[in-house]
Protein backbone atom coordinates (compact mmCIF):
# COMPACT_ATOMS: atom_id res chain seq x y z
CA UNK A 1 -23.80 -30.49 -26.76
CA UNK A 2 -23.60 -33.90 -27.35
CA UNK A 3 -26.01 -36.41 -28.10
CA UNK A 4 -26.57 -40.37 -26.93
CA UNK A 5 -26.89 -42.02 -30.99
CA UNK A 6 -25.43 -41.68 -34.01
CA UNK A 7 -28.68 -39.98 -34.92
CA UNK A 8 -28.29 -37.43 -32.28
CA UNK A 9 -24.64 -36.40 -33.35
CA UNK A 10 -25.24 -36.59 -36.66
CA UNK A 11 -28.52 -34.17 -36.08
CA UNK A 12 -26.38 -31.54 -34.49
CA UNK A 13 -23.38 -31.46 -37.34
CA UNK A 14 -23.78 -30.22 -40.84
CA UNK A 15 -22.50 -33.17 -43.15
CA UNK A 16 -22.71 -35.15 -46.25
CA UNK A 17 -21.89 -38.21 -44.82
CA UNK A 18 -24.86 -40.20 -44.05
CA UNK A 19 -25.15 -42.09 -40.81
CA UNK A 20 -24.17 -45.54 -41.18
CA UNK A 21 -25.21 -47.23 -37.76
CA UNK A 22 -24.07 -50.94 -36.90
CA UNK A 23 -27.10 -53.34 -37.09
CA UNK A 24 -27.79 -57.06 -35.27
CA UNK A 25 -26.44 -58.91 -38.03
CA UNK A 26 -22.76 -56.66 -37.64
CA UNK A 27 -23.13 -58.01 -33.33
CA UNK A 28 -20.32 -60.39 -32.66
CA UNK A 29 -21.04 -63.89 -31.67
CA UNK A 30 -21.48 -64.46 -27.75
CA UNK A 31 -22.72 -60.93 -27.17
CA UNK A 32 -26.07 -59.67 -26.10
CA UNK A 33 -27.61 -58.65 -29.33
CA UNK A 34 -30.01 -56.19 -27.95
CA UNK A 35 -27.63 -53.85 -25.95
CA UNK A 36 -25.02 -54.06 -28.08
CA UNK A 37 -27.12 -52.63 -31.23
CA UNK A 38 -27.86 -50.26 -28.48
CA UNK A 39 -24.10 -49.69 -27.68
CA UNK A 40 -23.21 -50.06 -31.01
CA UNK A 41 -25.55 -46.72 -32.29
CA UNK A 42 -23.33 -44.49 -30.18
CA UNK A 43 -20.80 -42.28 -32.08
CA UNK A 44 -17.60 -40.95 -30.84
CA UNK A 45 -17.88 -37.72 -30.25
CA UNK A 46 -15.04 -36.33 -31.71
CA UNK A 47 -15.91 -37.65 -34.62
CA UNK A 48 -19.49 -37.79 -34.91
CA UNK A 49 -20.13 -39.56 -37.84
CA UNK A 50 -18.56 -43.00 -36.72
CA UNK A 51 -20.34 -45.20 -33.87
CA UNK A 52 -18.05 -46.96 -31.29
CA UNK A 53 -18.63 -50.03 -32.57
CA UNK A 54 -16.89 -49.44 -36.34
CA UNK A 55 -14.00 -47.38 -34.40
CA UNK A 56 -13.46 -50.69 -32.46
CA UNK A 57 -14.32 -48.77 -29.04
CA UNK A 58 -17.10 -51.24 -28.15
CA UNK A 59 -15.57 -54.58 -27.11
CA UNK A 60 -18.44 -56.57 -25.20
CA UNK A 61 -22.09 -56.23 -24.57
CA UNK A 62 -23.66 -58.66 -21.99
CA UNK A 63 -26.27 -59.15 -19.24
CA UNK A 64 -25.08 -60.32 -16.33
CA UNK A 65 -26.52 -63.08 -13.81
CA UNK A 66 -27.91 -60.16 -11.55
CA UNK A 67 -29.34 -58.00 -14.74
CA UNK A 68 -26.77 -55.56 -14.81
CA UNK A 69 -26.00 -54.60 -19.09
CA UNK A 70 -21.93 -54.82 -18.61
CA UNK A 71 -20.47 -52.80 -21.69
CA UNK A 72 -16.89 -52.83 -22.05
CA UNK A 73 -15.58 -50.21 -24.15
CA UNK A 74 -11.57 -49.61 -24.61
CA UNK A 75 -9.89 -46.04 -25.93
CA UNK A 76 -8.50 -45.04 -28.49
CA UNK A 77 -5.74 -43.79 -26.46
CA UNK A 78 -5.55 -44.12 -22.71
CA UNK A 79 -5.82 -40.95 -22.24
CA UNK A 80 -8.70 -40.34 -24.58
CA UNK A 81 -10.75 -37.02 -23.32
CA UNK A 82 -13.63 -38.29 -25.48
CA UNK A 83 -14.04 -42.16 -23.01
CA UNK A 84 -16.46 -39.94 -20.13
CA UNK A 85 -18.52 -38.61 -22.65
CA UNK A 86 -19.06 -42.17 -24.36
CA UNK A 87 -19.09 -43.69 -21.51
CA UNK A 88 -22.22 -41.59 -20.39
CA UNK A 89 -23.39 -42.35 -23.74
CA UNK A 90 -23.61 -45.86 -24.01
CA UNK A 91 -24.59 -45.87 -20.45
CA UNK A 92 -28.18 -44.17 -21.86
CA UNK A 93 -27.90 -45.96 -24.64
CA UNK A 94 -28.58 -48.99 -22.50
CA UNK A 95 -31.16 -47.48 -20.65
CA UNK A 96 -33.27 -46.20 -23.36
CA UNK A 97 -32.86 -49.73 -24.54
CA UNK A 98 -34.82 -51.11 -21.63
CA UNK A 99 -31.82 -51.58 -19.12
CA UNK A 100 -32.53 -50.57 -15.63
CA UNK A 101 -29.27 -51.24 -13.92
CA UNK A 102 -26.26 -50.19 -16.74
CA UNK A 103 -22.35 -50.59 -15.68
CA UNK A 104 -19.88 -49.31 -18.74
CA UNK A 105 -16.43 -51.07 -18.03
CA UNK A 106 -13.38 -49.21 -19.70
CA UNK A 107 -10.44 -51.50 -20.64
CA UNK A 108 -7.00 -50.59 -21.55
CA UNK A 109 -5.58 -54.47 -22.17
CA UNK A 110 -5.39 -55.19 -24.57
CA UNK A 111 -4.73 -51.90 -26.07
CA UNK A 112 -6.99 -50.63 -28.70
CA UNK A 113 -5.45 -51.17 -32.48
CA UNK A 114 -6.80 -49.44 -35.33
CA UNK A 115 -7.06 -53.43 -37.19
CA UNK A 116 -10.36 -53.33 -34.65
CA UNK A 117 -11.88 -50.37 -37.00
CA UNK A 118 -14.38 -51.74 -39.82
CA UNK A 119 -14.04 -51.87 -43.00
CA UNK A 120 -17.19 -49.49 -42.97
CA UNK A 121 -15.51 -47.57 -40.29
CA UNK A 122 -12.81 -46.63 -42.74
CA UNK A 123 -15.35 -45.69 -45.46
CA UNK A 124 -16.93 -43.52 -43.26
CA UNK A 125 -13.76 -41.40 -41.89
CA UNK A 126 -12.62 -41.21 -45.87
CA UNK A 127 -16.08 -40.17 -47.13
CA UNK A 128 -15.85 -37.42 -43.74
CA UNK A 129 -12.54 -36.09 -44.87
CA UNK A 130 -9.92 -38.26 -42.91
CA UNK A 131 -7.81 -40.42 -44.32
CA UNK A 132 -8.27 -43.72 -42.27
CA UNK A 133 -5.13 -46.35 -40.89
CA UNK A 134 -3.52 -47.94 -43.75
CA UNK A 135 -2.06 -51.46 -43.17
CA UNK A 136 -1.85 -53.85 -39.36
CA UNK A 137 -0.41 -52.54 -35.80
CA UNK A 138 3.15 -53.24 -35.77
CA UNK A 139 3.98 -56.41 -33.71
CA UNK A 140 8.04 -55.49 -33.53
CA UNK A 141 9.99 -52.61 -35.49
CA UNK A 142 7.50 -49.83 -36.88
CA UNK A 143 7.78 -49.58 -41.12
CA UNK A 144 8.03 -46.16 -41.82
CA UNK A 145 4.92 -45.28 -43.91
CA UNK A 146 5.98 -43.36 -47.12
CA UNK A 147 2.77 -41.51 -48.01
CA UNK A 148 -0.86 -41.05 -47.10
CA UNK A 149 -4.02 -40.89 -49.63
CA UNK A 150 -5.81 -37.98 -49.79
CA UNK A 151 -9.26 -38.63 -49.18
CA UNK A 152 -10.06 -35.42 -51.18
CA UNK A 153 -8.44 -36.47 -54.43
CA UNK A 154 -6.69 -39.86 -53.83
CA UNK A 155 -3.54 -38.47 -54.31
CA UNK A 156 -0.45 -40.01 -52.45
CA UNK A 157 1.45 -36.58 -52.59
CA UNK A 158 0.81 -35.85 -49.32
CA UNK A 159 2.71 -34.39 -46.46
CA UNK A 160 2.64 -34.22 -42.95
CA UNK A 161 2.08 -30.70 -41.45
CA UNK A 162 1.83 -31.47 -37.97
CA UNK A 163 2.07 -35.01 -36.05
CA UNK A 164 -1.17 -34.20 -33.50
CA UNK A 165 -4.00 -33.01 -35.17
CA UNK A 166 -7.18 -32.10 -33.58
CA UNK A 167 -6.76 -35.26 -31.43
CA UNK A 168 -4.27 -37.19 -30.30
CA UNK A 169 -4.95 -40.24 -32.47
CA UNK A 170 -4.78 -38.09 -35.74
CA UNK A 171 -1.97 -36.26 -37.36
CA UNK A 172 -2.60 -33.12 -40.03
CA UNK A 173 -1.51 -33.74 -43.81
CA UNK A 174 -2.02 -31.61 -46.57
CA UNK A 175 -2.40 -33.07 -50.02
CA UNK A 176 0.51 -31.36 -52.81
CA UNK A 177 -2.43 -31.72 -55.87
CA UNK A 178 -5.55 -30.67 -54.64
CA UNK A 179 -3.67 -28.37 -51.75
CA UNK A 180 -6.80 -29.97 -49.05
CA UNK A 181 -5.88 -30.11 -45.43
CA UNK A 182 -6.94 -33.21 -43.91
CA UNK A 183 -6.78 -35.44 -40.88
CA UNK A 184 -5.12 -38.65 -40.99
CA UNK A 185 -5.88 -41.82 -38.20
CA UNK A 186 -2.41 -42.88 -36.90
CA UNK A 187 -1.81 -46.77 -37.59
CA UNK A 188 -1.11 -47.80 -33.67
């Protein structure tokens, strides 16, 4: 079951992470305030204790001429099983937000990069148990990253168990100290 707010998700999970949501002041410049705190409040699903907007999902919140709240939202990967259920999401988001008429535009170009995550985004997946994106996209040749943090211990002796996790956009490491499992979000 899945819910249309932060508060929602974070209702239906067991955690010790608190919700964090996105507020007005966090809205980049030129958008529509309103909807996108709105927009902003959802969480990915898959991760339920981050909203779209510090994954870097949301993208654009604005009223159109005609009244329509245009969200534009781009994946994580284009292929992302999670984009229906956020789109439906942000889609009553909007609604319950006062919007009558709601379109949710999905947008692969350009593609999403993890330097779009907050800095509070990346607090939240450590303090959940995933080690977030170190470092920028690559722009040319891809560095070879030698270790991952555990977001457990803080260790760097780490290794990589498996290169897909329990999404596409995450790999499973296991930390050599503390012996932890954990997710870690792929740099892309």
């Amino acid at each position: 079951m899945r819910g249309t707010t932060m508060i929602d998700h974070a209702a239906e999970i067991e955690t010790s992470v608190p919700a964090r949501l996105p507020s007005a002041e966090d809205a980049p410049a030129g958008v529509d305030v309103g909807l996108w705190t709105a927009a902003a409040a959802v969480t990915d699903p898959e991760i339920p204790v981050i909203s779209i907007a510090d994954l870097g999902i949301l993208r654009d919140a604005r009223v159109a001429e005609d009244g329509t709240a245009v969200v534009t939202i781009t994946p994580t990967y284009s292929g992302c099983p999670a984009m229906d259920a956020i789109t439906a999401d942000v889609a009553a988001a909007a609604r319950a937000a006062g919007h009558a008429q709601v379109r949710v535009d999905t947008v692969l170009q350009p593609a999403w990069t993890t330097d779009w995550m907050t800095e509070r985004g990346r607090e939240v997946l450590r303090d959940y148990g995933i080690a977030p994106p170190t470092g920028t996209a690559a722009a040319g040749p891809v560095a070879v990253g030698l270790s991952v943090k555990c977001p457990h211990c803080d260790s760097t002796n780490t290794r990589e168990t498996t290169r897909f996790s329990s999404t596409a956009c995450k790999a499973l490491y296991q930390c050599r100290d503390c012996l932890e499992p954990f997710d870690h979000f792929k740099v892309h």
